[in-house]
Structure formats: C-alpha cells, structure tokens
N, C-alpha and C. Protein backbone atom coordinates (compact mmCIF):
# COMPACT_ATOMS: atom_id res chain seq x y z
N UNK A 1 81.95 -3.88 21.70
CA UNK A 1 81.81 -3.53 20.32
C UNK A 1 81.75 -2.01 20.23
N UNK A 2 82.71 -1.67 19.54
CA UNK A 2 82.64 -0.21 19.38
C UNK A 2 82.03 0.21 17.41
N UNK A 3 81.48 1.19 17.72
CA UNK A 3 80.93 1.77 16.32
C UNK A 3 81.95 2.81 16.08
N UNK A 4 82.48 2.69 14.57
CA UNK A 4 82.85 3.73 14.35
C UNK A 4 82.42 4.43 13.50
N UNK A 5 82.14 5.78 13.77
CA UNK A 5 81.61 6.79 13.37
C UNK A 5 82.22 7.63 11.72
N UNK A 6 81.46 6.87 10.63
CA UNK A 6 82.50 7.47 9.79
C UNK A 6 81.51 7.88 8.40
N UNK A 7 81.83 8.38 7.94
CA UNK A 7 80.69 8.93 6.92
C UNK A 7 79.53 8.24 6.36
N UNK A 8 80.06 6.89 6.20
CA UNK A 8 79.11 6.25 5.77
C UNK A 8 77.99 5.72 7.17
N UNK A 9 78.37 5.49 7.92
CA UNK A 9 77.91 4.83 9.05
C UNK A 9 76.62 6.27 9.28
N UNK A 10 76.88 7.23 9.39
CA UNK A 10 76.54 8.47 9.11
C UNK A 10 74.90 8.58 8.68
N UNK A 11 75.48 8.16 7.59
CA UNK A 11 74.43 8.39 6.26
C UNK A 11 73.27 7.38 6.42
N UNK A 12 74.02 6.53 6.77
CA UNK A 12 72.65 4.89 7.16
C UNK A 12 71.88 5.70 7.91
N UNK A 13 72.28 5.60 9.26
CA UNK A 13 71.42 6.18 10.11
C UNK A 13 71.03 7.60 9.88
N UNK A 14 71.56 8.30 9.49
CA UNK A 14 70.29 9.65 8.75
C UNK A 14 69.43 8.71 8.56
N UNK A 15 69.85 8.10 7.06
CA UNK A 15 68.53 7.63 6.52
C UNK A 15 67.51 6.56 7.20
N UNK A 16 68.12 6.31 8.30
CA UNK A 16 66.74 5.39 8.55
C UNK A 16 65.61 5.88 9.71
N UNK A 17 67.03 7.06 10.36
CA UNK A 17 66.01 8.33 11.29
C UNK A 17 64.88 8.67 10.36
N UNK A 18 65.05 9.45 9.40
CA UNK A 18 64.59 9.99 8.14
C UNK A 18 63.18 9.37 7.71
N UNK A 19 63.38 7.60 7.50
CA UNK A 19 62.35 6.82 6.88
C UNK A 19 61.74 6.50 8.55
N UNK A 20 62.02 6.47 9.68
CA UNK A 20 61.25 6.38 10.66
C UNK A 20 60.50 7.48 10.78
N UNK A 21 61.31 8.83 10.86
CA UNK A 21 60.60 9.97 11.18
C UNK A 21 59.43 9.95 9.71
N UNK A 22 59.33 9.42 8.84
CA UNK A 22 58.70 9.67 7.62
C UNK A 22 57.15 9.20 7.75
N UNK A 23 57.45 7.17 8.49
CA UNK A 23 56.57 6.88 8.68
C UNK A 23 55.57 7.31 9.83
N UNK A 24 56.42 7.66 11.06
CA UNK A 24 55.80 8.05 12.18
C UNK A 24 54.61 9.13 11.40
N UNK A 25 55.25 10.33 10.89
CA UNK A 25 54.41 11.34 10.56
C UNK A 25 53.78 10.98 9.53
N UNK A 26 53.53 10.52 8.24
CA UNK A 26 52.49 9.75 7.66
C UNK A 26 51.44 8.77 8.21
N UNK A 27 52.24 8.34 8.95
CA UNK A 27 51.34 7.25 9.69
C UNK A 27 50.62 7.85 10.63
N UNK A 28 50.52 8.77 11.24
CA UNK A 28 49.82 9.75 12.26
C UNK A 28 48.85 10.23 11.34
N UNK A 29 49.29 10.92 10.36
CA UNK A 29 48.45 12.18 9.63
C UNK A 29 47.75 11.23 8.67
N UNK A 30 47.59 10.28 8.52
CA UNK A 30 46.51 9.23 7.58
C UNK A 30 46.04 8.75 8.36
N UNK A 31 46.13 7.73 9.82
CA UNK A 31 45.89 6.74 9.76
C UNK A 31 45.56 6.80 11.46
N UNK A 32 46.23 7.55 12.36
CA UNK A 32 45.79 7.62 13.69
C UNK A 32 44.91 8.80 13.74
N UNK A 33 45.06 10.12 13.11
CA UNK A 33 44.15 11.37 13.18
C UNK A 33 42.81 11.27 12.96
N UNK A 34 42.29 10.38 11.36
CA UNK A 34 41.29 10.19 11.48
C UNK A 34 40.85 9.59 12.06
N UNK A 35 41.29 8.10 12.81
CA UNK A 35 40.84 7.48 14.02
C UNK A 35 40.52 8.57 15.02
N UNK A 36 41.51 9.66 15.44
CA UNK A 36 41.19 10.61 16.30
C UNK A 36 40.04 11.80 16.20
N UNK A 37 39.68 11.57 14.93
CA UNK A 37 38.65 12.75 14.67
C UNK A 37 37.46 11.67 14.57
N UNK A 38 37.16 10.29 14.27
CA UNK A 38 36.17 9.60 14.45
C UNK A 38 35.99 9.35 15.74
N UNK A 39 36.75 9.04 17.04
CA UNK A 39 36.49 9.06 18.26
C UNK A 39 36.02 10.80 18.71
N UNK A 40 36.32 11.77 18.41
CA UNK A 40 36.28 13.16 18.79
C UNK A 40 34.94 13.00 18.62
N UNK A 41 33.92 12.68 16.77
CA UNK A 41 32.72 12.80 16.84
C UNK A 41 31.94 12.12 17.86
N UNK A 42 32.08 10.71 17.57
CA UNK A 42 31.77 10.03 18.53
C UNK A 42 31.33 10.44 20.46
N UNK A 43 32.78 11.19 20.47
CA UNK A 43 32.50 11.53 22.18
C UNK A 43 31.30 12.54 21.72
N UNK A 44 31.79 13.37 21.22
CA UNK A 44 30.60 14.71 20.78
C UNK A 44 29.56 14.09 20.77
N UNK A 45 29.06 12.97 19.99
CA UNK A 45 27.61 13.02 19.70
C UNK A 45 27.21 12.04 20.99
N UNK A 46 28.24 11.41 21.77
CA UNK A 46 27.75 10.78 22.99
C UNK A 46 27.37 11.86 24.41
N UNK A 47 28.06 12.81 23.78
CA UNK A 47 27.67 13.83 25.14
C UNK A 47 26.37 14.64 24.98
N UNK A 48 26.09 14.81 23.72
CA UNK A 48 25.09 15.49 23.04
C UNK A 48 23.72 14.84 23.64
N UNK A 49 23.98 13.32 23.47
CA UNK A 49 23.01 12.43 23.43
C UNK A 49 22.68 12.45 25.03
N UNK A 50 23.59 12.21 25.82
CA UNK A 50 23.84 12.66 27.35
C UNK A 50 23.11 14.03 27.77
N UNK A 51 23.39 15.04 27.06
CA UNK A 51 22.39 15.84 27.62
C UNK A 51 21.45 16.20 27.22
N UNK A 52 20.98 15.41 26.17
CA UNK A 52 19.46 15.56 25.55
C UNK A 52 18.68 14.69 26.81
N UNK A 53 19.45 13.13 27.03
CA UNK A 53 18.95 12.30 28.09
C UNK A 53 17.97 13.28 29.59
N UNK A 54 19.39 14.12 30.18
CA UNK A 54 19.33 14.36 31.06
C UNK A 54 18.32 15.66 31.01
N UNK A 55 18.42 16.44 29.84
CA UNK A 55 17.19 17.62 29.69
C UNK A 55 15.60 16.77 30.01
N UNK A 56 15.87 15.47 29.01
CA UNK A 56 14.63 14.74 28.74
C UNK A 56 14.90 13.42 28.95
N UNK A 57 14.88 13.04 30.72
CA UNK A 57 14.47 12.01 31.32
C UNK A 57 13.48 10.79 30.75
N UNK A 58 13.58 9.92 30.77
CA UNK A 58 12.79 9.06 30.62
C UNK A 58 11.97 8.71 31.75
N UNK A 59 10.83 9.20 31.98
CA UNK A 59 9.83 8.71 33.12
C UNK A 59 8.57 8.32 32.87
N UNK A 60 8.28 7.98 34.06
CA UNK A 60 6.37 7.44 33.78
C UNK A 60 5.77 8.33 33.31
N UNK A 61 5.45 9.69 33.75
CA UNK A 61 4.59 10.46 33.49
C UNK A 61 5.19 10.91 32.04
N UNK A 62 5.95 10.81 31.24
CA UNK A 62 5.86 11.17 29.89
C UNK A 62 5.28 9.59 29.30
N UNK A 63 5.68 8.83 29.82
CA UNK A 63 5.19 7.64 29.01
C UNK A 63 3.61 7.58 29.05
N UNK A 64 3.06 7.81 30.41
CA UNK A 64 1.58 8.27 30.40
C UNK A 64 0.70 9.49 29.12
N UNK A 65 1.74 10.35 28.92
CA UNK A 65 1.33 11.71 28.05
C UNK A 65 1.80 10.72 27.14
N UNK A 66 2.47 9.92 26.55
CA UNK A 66 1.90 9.47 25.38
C UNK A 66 1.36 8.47 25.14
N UNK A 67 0.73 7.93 26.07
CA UNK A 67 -0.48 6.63 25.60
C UNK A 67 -1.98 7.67 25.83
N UNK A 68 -2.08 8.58 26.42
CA UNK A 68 -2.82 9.50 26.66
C UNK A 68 -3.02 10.18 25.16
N UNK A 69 -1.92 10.33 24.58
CA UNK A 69 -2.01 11.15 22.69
C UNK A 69 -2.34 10.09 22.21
N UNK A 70 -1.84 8.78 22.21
CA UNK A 70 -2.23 7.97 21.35
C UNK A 70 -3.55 7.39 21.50
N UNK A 71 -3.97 7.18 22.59
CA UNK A 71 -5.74 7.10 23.30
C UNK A 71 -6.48 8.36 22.85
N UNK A 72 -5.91 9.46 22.48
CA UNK A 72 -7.08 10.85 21.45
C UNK A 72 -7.06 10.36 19.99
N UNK A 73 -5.91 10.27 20.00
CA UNK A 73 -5.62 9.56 17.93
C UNK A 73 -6.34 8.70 17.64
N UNK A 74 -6.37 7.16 18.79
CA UNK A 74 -6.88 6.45 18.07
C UNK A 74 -8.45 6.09 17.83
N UNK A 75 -9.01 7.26 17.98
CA UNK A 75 -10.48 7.38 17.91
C UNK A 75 -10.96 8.18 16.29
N UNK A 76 -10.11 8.70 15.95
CA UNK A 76 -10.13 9.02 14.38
C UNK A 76 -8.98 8.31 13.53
N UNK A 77 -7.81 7.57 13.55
CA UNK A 77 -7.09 7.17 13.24
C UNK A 77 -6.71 5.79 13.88
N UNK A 78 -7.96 4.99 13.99
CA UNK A 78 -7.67 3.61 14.78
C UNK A 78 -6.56 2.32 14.36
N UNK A 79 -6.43 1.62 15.35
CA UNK A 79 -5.52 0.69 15.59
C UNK A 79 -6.25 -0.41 14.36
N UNK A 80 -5.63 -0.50 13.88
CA UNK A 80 -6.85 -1.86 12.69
C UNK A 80 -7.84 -1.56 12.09
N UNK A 81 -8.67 -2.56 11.11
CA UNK A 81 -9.83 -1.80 10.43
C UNK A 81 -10.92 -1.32 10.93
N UNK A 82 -11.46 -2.25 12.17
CA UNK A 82 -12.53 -1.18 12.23
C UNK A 82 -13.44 -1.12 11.91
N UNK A 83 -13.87 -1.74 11.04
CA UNK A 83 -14.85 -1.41 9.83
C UNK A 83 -16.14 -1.97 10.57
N UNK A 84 -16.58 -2.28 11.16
CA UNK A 84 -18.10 -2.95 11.79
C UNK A 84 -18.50 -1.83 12.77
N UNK A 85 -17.45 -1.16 13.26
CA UNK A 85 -17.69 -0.01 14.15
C UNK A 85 -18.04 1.63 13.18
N UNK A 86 -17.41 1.61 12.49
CA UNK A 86 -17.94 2.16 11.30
C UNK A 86 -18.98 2.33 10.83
N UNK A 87 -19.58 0.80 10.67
CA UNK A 87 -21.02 0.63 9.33
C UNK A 87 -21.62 0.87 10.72
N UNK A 88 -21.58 0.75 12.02
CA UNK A 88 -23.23 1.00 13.20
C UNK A 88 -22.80 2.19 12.89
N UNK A 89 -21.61 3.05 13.00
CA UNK A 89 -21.89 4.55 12.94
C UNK A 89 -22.53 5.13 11.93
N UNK A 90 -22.26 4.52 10.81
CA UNK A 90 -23.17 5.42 9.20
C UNK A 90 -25.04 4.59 9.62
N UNK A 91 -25.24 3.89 9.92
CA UNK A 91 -26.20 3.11 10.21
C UNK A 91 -27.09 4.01 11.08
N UNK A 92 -26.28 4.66 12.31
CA UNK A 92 -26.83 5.39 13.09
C UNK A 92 -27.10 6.69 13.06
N UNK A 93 -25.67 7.28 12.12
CA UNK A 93 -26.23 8.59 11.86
C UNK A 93 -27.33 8.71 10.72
N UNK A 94 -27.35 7.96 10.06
CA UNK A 94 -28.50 7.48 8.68
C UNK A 94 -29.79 7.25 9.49
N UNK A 95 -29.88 6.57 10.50
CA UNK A 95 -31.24 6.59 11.26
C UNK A 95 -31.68 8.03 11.67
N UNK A 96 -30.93 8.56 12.31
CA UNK A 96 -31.19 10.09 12.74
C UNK A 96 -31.36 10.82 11.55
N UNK A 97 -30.81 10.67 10.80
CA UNK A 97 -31.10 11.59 9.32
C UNK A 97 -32.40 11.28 8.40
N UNK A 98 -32.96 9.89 9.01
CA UNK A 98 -34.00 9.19 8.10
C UNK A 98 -33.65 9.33 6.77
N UNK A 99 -32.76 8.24 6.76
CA UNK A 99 -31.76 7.61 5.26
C UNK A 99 -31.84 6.62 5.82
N UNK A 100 -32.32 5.37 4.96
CA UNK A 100 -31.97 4.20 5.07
C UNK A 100 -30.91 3.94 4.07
N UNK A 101 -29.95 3.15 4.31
CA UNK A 101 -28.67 2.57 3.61
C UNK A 101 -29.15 1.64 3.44
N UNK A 102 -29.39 1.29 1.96
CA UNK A 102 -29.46 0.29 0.96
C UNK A 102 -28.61 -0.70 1.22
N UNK A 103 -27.16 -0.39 0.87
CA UNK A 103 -26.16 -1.38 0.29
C UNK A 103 -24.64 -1.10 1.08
N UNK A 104 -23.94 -1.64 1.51
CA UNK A 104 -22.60 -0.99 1.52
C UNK A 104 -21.16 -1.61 0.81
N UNK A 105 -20.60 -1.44 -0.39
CA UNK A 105 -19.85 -2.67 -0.74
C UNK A 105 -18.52 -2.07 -0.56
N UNK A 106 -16.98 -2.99 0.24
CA UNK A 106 -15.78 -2.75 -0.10
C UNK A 106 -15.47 -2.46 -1.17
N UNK A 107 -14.67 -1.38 -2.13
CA UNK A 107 -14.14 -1.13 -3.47
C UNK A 107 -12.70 -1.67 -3.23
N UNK A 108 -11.83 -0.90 -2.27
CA UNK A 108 -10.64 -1.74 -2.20
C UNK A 108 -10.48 -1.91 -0.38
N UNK A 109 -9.51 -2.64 -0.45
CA UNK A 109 -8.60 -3.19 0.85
C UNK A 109 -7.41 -3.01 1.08
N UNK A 110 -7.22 -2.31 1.85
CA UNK A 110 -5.38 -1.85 2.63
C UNK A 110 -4.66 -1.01 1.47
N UNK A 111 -5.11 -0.07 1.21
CA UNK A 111 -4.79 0.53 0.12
C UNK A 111 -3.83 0.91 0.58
N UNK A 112 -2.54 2.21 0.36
CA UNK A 112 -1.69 2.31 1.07
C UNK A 112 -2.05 3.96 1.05
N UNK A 113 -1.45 4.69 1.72
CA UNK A 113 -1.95 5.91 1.97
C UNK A 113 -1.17 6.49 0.76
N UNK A 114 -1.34 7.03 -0.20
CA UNK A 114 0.53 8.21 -0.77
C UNK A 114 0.64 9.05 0.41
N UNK A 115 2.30 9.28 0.29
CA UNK A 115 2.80 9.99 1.36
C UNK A 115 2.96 9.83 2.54
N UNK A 116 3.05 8.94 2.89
CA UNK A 116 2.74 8.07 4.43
C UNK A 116 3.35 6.94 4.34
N UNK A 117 3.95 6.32 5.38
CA UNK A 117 4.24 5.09 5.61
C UNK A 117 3.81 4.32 5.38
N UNK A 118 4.27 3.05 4.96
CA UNK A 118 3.05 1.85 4.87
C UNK A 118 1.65 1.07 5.44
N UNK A 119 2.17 1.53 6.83
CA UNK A 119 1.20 1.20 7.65
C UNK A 119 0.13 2.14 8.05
N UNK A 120 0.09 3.22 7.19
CA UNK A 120 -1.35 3.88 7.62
C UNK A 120 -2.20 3.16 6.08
N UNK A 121 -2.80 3.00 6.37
CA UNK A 121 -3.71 2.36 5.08
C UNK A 121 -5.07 2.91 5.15
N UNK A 122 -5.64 2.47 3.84
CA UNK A 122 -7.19 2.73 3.52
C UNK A 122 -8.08 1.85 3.17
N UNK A 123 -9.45 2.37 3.59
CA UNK A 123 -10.54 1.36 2.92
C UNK A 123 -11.48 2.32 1.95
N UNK A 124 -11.42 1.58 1.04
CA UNK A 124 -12.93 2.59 0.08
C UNK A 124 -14.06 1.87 0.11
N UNK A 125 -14.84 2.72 0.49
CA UNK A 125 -16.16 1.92 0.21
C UNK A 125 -17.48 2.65 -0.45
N UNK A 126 -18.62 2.08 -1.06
CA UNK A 126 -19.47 3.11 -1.74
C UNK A 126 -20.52 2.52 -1.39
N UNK A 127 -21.60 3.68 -0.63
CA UNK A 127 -22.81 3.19 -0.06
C UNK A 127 -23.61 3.95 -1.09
N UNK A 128 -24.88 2.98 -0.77
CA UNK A 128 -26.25 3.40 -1.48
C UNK A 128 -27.13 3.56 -0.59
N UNK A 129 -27.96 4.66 -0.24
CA UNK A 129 -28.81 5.60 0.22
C UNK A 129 -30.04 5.70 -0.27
N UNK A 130 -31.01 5.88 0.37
CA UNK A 130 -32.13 6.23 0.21
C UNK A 130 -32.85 7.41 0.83
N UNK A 131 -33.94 7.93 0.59
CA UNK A 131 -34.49 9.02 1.60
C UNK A 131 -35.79 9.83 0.78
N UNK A 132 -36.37 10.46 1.77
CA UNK A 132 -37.81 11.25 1.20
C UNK A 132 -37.28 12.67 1.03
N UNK A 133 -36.00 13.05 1.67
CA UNK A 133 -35.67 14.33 1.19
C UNK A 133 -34.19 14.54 1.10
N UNK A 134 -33.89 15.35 -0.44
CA UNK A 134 -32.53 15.20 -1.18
C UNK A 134 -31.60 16.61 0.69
N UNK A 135 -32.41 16.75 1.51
CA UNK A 135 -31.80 17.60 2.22
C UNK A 135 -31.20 16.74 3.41
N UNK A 136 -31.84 15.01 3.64
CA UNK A 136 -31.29 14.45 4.56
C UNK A 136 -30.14 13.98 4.14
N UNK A 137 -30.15 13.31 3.07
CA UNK A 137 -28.72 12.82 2.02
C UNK A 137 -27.86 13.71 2.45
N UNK A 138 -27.67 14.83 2.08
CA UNK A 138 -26.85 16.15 2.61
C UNK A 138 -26.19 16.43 3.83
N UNK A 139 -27.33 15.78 4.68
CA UNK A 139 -27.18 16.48 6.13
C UNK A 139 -26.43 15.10 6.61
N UNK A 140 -26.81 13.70 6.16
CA UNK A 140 -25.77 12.63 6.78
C UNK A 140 -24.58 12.49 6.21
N UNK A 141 -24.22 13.06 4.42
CA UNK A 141 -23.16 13.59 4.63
C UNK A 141 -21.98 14.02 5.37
N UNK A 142 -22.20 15.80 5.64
CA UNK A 142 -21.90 16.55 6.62
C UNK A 142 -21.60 15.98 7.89
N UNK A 143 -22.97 14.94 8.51
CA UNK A 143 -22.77 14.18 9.96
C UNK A 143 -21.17 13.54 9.77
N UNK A 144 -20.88 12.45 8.69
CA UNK A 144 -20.00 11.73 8.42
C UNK A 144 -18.75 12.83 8.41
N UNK A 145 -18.62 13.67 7.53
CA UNK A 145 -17.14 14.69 7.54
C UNK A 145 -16.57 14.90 9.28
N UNK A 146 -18.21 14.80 9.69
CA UNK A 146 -17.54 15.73 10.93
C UNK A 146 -17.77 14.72 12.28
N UNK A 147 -17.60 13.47 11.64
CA UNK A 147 -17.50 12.29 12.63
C UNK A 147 -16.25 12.24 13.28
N UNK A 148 -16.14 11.86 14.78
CA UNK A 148 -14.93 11.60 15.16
C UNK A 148 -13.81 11.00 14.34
N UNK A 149 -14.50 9.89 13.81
CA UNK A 149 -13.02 9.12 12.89
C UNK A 149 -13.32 9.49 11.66
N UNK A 150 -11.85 9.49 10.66
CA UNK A 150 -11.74 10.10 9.58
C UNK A 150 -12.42 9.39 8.70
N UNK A 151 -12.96 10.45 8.01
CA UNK A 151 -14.33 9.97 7.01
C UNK A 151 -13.58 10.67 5.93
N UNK A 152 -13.53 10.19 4.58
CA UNK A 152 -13.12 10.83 3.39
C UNK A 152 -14.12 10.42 2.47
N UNK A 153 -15.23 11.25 2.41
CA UNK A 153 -16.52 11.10 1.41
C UNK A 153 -15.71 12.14 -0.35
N UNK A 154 -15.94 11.46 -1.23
CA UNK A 154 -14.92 11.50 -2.00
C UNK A 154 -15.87 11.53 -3.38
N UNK A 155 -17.00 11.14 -3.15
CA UNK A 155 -18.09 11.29 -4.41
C UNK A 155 -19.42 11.39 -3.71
N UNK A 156 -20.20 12.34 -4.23
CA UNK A 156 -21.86 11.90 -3.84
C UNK A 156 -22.61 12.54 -4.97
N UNK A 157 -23.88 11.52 -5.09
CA UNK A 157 -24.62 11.67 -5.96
C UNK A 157 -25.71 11.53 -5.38
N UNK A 158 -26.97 12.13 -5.73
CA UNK A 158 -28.31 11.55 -5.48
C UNK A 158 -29.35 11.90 -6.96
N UNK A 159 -30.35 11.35 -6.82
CA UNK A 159 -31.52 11.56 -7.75
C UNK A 159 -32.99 10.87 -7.50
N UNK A 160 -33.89 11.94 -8.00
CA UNK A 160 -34.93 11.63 -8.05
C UNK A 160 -35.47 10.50 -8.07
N UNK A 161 -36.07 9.62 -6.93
CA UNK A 161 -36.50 8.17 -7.66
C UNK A 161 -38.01 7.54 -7.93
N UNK A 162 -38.96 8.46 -7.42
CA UNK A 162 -40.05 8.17 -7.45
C UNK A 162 -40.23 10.30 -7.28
N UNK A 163 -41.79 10.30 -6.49
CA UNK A 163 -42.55 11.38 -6.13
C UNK A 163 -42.04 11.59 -4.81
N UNK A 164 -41.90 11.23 -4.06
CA UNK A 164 -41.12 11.36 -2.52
C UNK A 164 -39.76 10.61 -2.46
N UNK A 165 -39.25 10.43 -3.29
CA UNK A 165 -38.12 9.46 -2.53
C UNK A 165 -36.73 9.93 -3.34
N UNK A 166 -35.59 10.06 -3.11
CA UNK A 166 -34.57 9.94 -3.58
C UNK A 166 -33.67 8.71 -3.04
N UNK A 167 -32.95 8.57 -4.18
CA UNK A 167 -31.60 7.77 -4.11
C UNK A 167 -29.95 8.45 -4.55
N UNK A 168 -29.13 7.70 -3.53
CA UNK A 168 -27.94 8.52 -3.38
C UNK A 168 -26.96 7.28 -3.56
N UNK A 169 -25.78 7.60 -3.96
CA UNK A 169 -24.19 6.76 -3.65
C UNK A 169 -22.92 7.41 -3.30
N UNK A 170 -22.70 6.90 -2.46
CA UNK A 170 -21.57 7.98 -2.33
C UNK A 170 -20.05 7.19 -1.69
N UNK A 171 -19.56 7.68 -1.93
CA UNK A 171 -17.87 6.84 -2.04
C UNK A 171 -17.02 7.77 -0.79
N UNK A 172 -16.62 6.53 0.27
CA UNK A 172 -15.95 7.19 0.97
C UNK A 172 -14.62 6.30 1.63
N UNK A 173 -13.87 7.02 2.29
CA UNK A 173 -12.54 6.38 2.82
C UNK A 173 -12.34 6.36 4.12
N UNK A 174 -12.00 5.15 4.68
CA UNK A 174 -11.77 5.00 5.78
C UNK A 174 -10.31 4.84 5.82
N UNK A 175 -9.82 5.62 6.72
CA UNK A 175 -8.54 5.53 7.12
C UNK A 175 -7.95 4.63 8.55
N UNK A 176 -6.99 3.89 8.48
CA UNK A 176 -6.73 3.10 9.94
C UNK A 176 -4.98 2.99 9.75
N UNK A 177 -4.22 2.54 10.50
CA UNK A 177 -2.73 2.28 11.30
C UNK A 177 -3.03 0.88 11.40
N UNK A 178 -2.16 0.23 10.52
CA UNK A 178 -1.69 -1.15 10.57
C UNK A 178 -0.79 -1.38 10.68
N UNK A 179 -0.19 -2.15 11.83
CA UNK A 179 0.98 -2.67 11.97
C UNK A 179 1.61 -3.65 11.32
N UNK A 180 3.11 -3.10 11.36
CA UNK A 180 3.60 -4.20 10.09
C UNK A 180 3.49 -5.64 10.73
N UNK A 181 3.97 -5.69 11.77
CA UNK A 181 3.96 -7.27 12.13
C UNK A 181 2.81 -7.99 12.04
N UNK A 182 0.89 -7.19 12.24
CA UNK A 182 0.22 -8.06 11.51
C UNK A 182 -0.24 -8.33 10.58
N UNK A 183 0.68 -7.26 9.72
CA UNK A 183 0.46 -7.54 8.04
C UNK A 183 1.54 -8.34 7.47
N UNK A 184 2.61 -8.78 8.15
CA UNK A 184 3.67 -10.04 7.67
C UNK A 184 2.55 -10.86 8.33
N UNK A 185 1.88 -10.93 8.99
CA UNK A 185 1.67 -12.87 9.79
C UNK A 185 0.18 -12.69 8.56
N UNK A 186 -0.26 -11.76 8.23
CA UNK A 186 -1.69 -11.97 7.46
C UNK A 186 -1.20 -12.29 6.33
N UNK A 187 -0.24 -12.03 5.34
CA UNK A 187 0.11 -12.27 4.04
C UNK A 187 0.61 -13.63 3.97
C-alpha cells in the first residue's frame, strides 16, 4: 500500500499532528504538572519530616523527660477530680490556721475552662469558715493561693459573729484534666 502524498492527505495529518501535539501539551500543563507539583510537595514535606525525625529521635530517655513533666504538672493540674484530696488539704491547712470549716458545698461540676480545651475542666466550690481571729481567715487564704495544686479563691468574705469569733465564705476553683474517653463512658 502506497500513500500518496497530495495536498489533501497533507492537511489531515497536519491536523491531527496539531490536535495530538495540542492535547499532549494541555494535557501536561493541567493535568500531569499539578500531579507533579503535588508529588514535589509531598517529597518536600516527607524529607522535612525525615529530618526533623532524625534531628529528634524518638527514644526512651525523651519519653522518660516527659512522664517526668507530666509527674510535676500533675500535682497542681491533676489527672481527674480529686476533690477528697483537696477537702484533707483545706481541712489541714484550716487546722494549722485554727479555722474550723463549717460547710463545704459543690456550686458547679466539670465546668469547662474558657480558652482551653475541653478537657481541662473546673470545680467551684464555696466553703464556710469559722475562727477567733479575722487574721487566720486571711492567712488560710494565702496558705490555699500558694498550695501546690491550683486553687482559684475567687470571693472572700468574713464578719463579726459573736465577741471572739468570726465567720467567713469564700468561693473557690478547682482546676483538673479530664479525659475525653472518661467523659464519653460517664455521660
């Protein structure tokens, strides 16, 4: 079979060089490039990630330095509520202060922190106080601010209640880290 070469025969094949060469290069510049610039990031952020790895190994002794941070934290910012370990501490610093604590009632439960994740939460609570001098009220205060775990005393009042005695209330917050998974199985 021979082709013969004649104007028209010509023109076809221009044109279908033409519509090949058309698609090739459209089809590159849409449709394989950005594939090629999504693999480009890709390697990039896999090598990136590669030598962040290799700067910062994964080993025991960092995993130690952080159960070690989280074993300092969780002595002012504890794992759960808490709260019985708490009332011996106001109990005890109130003995040393010679304040007896009247009353202690929950105001709310698992409050949520603003600004924080869900799982740091709060407790409010408002104790009632007693004492022979408006200077011990004060001073178990102060004890509480500057207790290991976070104390957020948030109101205090006291007053005169007899010839020796005052009475006090005072509103404070306990802060704790709750995990979500045992706040889905508690709800």
């Amino acid at each position: 079979m021979t082709l013969k070469w004649n104007r028209e025969t010509f023109l076809v094949t221009l044109t279908l060089v033409t519509i090949l060469f058309g698609f090739y290069y459209y089809g590159n510049q849409f449709f394989v490039e950005s594939v090629k610039q999504d693999a480009d990031q890709m390697t990039q952020l896999v090598s990136e990630q590669q030598s962040i790895l290799e700067t910062y190994a994964p080993s025991e002794e960092l995993l130690a330095d952080y159960e070690q941070n989280y074993s300092q934290t969780e002595s002012y910012l504890p794992l759960g509520d808490d709260a019985n370990k708490a009332m011996i501490t106001l109990e005890q610093l109130a003995a040393r202060e010679t304040v007896s604590v009247t009353s202690v009632s929950r105001i709310s439960d698992r409050e949520v922190v603003e600004e924080l994740p869900a799982s740091f939460v709060k407790n409010i609570y408002q104790a009632e106080v007693a004492s022979d001098s408006p200077e011990n009220l004060r001073k178990l205060i102060d004890r509480l601010m500057n207790e290991e775990r976070m104390w957020n005393v948030t109101s205090f009042s006291y007053a005169k209640a007899g010839e020796d005695s005052y009475t006090g209330t005072f509103t404070f917050e306990l802060f704790y880290y709750f995990e979500s998974s045992a706040l889905n199985l508690e709800e």
